[in-house]
Each structure stands twice: as C-alpha cells, then as structure tokens.
Protein backbone atom coordinates (compact mmCIF):
# COMPACT_ATOMS: atom_id res chain seq x y z
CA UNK A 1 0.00 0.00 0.00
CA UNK A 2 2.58 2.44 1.11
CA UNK A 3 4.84 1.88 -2.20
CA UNK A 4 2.14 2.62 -4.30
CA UNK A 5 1.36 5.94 -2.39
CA UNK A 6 4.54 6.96 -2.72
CA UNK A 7 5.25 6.75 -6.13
CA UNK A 8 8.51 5.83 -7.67
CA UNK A 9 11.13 6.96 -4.99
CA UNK A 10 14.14 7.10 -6.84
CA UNK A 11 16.47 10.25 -6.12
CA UNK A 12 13.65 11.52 -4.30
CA UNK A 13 14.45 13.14 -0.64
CA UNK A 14 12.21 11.57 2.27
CA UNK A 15 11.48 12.65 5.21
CA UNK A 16 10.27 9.63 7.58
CA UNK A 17 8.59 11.42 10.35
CA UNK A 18 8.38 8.73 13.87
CA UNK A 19 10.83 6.27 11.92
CA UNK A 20 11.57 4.10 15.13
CA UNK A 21 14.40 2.11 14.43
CA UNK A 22 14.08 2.61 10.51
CA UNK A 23 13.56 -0.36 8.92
CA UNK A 24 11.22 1.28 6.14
CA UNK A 25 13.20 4.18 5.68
CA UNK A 26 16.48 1.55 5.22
CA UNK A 27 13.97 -0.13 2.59
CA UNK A 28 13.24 3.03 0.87
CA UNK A 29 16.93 3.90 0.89
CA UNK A 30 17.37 0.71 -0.89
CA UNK A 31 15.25 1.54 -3.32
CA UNK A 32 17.52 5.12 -4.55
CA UNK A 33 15.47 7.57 -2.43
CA UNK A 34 18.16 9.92 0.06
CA UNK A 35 16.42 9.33 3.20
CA UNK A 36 16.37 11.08 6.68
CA UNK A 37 14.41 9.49 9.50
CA UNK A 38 12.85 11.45 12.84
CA UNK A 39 12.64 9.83 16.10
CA UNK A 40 12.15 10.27 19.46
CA UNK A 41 14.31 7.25 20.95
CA UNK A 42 17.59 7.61 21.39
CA UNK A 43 18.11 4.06 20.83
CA UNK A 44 15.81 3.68 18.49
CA UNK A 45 17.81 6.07 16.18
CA UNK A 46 20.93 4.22 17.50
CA UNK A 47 19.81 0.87 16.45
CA UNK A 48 18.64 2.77 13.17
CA UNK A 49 22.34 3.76 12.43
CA UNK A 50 23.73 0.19 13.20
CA UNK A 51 21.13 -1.09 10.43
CA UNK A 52 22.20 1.64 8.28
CA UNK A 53 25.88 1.06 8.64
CA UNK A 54 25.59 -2.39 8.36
CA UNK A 55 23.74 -2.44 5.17
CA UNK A 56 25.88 0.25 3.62
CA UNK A 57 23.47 2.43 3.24
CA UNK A 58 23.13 6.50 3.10
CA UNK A 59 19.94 7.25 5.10
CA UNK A 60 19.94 9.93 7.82
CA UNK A 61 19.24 9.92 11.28
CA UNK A 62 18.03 12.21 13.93
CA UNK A 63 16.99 12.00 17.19
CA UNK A 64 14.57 14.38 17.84
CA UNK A 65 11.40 15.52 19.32
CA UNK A 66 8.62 15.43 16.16
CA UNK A 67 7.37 19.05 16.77
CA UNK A 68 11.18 20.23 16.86
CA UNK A 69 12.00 18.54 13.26
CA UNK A 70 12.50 21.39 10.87
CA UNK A 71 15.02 22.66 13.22
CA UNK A 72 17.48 19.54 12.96
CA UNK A 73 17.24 19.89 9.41
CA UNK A 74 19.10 21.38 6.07
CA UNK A 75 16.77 22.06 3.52
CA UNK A 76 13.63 20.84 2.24
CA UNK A 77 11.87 17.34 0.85
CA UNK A 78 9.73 16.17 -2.19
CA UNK A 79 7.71 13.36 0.34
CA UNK A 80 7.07 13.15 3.69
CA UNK A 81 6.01 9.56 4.99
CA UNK A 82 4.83 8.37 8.62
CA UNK A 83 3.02 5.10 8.98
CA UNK A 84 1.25 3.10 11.60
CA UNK A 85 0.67 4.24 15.18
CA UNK A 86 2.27 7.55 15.12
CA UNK A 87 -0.24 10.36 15.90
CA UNK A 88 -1.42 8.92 18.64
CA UNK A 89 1.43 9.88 20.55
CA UNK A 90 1.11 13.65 19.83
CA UNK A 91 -0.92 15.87 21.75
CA UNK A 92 -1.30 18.88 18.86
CA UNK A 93 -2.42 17.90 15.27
CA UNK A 94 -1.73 21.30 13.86
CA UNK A 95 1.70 21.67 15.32
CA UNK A 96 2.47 18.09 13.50
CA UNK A 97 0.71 19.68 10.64
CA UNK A 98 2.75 22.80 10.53
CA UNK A 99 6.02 20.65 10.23
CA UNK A 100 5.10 18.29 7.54
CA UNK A 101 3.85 21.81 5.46
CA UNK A 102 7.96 23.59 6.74
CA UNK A 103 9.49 20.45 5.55
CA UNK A 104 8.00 19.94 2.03
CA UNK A 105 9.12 21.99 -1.33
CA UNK A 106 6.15 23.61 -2.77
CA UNK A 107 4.66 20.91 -4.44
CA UNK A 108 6.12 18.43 -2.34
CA UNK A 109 3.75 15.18 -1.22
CA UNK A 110 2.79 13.89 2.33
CA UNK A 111 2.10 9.83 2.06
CA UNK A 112 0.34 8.79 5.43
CA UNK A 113 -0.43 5.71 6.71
CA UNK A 114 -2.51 5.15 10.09
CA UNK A 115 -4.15 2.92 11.92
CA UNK A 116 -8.46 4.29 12.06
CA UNK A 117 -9.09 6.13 15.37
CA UNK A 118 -12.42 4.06 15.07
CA UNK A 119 -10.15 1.45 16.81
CA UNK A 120 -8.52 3.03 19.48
CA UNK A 121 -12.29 3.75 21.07
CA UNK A 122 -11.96 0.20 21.96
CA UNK A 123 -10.98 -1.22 25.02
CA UNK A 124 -7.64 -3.75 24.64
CA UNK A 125 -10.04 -6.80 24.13
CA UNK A 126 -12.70 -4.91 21.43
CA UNK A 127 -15.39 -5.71 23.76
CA UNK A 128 -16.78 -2.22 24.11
CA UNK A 129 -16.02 0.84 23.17
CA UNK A 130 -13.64 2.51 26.50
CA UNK A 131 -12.31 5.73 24.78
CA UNK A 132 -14.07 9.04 22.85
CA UNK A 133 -13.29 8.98 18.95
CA UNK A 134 -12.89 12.50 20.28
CA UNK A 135 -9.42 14.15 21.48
CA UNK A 136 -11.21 15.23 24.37
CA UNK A 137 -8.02 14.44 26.94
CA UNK A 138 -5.51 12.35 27.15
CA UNK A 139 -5.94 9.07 27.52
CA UNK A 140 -3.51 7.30 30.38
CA UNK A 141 -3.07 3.72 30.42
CA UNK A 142 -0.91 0.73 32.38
CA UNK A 143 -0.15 -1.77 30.50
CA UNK A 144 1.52 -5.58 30.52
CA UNK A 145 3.76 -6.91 28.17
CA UNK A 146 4.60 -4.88 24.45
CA UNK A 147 2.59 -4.41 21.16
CA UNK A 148 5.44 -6.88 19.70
CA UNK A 149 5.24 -9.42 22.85
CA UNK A 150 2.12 -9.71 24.98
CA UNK A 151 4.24 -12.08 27.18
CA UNK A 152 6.80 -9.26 28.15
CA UNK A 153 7.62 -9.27 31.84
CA UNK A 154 7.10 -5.31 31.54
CA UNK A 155 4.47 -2.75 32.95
CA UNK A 156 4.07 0.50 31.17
CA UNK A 157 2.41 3.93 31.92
CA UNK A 158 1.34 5.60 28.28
CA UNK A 159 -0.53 8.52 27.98
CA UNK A 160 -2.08 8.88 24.22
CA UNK A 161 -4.53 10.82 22.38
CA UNK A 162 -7.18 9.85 19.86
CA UNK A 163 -7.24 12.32 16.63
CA UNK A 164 -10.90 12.08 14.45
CA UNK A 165 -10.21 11.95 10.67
CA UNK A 166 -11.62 15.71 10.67
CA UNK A 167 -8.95 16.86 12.81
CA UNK A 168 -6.28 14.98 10.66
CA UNK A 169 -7.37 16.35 7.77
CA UNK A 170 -8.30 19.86 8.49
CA UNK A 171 -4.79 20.31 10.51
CA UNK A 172 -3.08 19.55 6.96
CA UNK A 173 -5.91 21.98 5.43
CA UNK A 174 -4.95 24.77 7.71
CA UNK A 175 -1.43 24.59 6.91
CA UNK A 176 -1.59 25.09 3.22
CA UNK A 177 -2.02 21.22 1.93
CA UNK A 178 -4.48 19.91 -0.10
CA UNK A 179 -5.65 16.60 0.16
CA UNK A 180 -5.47 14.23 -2.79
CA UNK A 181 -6.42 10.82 -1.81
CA UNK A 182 -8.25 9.54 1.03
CA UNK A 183 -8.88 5.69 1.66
CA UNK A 184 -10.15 3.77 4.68
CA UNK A 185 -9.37 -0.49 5.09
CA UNK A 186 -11.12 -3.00 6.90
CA UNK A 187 -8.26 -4.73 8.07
CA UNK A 188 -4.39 -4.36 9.32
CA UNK A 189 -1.60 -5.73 7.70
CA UNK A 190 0.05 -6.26 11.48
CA UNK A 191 -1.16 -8.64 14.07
CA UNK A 192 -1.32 -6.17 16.80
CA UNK A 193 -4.01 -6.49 18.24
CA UNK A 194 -5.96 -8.60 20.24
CA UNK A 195 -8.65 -11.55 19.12
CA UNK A 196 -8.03 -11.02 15.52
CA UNK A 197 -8.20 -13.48 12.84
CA UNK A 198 -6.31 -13.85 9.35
CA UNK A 199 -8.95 -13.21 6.44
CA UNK A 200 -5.63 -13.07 3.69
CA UNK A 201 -1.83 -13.17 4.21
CA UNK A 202 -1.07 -9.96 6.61
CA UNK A 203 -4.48 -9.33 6.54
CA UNK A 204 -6.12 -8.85 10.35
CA UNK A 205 -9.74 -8.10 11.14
CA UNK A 206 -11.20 -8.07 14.61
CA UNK A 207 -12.94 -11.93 15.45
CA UNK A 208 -16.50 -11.47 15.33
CA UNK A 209 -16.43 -7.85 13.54
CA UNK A 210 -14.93 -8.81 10.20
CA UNK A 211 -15.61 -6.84 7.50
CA UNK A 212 -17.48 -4.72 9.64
CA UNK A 213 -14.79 -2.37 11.39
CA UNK A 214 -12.57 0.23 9.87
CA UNK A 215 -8.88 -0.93 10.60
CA UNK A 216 -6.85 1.61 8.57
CA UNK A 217 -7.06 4.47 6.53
CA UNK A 218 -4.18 6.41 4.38
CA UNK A 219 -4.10 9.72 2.86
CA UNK A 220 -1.61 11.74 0.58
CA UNK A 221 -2.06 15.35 0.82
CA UNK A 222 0.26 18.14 -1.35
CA UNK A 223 1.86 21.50 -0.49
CA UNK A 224 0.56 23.91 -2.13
CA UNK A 225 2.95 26.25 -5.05
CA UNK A 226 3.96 29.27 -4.17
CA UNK A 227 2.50 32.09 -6.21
C-alpha cells in the first residue's frame, strides 16, 4: 500500500517522520530515495544507524522531538512519509501539521499511513467501546507486556490521544495542503491487536467484527505552489 502511495522513490528526498528504528526508511533507501528518519528514541535512532551502517546504506538519522524537526534539518523534501501508530502519541495535530507543510518543497507530497481512530475507542479486548473517537483528553493507560510481545515481563504507563479523521485532515488543510487521496481499510496488515483473525496473508480483522470495522485508513495530501 505504502509503495504505491509513494510513487517511484528514486532520487527523491524523504522525510520519515516517527521512523523508530528505521527499517522502512532503510527499505526506501534501498530503493535510490536519500532518506532522513525522525525519532524520538535515542536508541531507536541508535539501532537505526547500526542497520544503516551495516547495510551500507546512506539514510539519515536524527533523534529528535517530532514538533522540533524542521530545526534539525538542512533544507527541504519532495515526500514526507509516517506510517502506523504515530499520531497517537502527539498531543497537537496542527503543530504536527505545521512541520510536515515547513518540511515539504512547494509541491512536495505527504504519504500517510494510520491505523483508524475508530479502533482506538476500543478497550484492549474490542469488547466495548472505552475511549471518545474524540481528542477530548488524554488518555492514560498501564499496561503488561509490548505491542510486539504480549508475554513481556514489563508494565508501562502511556498517555495517548485519539485524533478524528476531521482533525487529521483539516490540521493539513490549515497549513496550506491539499488533500489528494483519502482511503479507509477494513483490516491491518500487522497482528497487533488482540482476538483477531487472518482473512488473507497480513491481513487482520477483529474476530466477530470482520468486514465490519474500519482498521486503517491512508491519505496523501500536497503543499501547495507558491504564487
């Protein structure tokens, strides 16, 4: 899905916003595009490098607070890309908007990838819905175990916030992008949640709800040309 957003990639320059430990910017890299990835983690961006390094690859890493990008960086981008379970971490949706419009040339292309706020209103075991769709306040949770293993002998305090699509995409509005595409899913291509069940290869839908709830959408907006 995200390739085909994106477009061919080749000698493009990328900014992946909330990279983690950049194993799809390394992949985009791979495929000709000059690549600098934005995260939070210190080691995330550490174990980025490593991969990097040990590929022989020329991607770019920063470590840095999302909101704070444009000032780590030299120049601007023809795409910016951020994928799956990002926003949710970010209190301000027009402050993420406002560095996505800094970063891109005029004309430049934002390729977005995220998991429906439809599905964080659900509790962990989609039972009933816990949360507002609304980003009404934060939403503070302790949790066992890690989205990649449930088993984890580790208990975590998040604090999150739900975005509506309306606030997504009238955050990118505001900030002189128009939207091109928009596309919901009923499914994820990650098992990462709980009591799902495998329609189609890395395809997951909720047991008992499939085909029923929206899992994903994606949406490519574009800067607008100066005058």
């Amino acid at each position: 899905m995200e390739l085909d957003l994106l477009g061919e990639v080749k000698d493009k320059k990328i900014l992946h916003l909330q990279c983690h430990f950049g194993q799809d910017s390394l992949s985009l890299a791979r495929l000709g595009a000059a690549v600098t990835g934005v995260d939070l983690s210190d080691r995330a961006i550490a174990k980025a490098q490593e991969l990097n390094d040990h590929l022989g690859l020329n991607a770019t890493f920063i470590c840095s607070d999302v909101y704070e990008t444009p000032h780590s960086l030299d120049g601007q981008f023809d795409l910016v890309f951020s994928s799956y379970g990002t926003i949710g971490w970010l209190p301000d949706l027009n402050k993420w908007a406002q560095v996505i419009s800094r970063c891109l040339k005029p004309g430049g292309k934002l390729v977005f990838v995220e998991f429906h706020p439809i599905v964080w209103s659900f509790d962990y075991e989609f039972t009933k819905i816990a949360y507002s769709y609304f980003n009404k306040e934060a939403i503070i949770e302790e949790e066992t175990g890690t989205y990649a293993d449930r088993a984890a002998n580790i208990v975590a305090k998040s604090v999150s916030w739900n975005h509506p699509l309306s606030d997504v995409i009238q955050s990118l509005i505001n900030n002189g992008m128009t939207v091109e595409s928009f596309a919901e899913y009923d499914y994820s291509p990650y098992n990462c949640f709980l009591n799902t069940v495998e329609i189609e290869p890395k395809k997951f839908q909720i047991r008992g709800m499939e085909g029923k709830l929206p899992m994903l959408y994606s949406l490519t907006a574009k800067k607008i040309k100066s005058k």
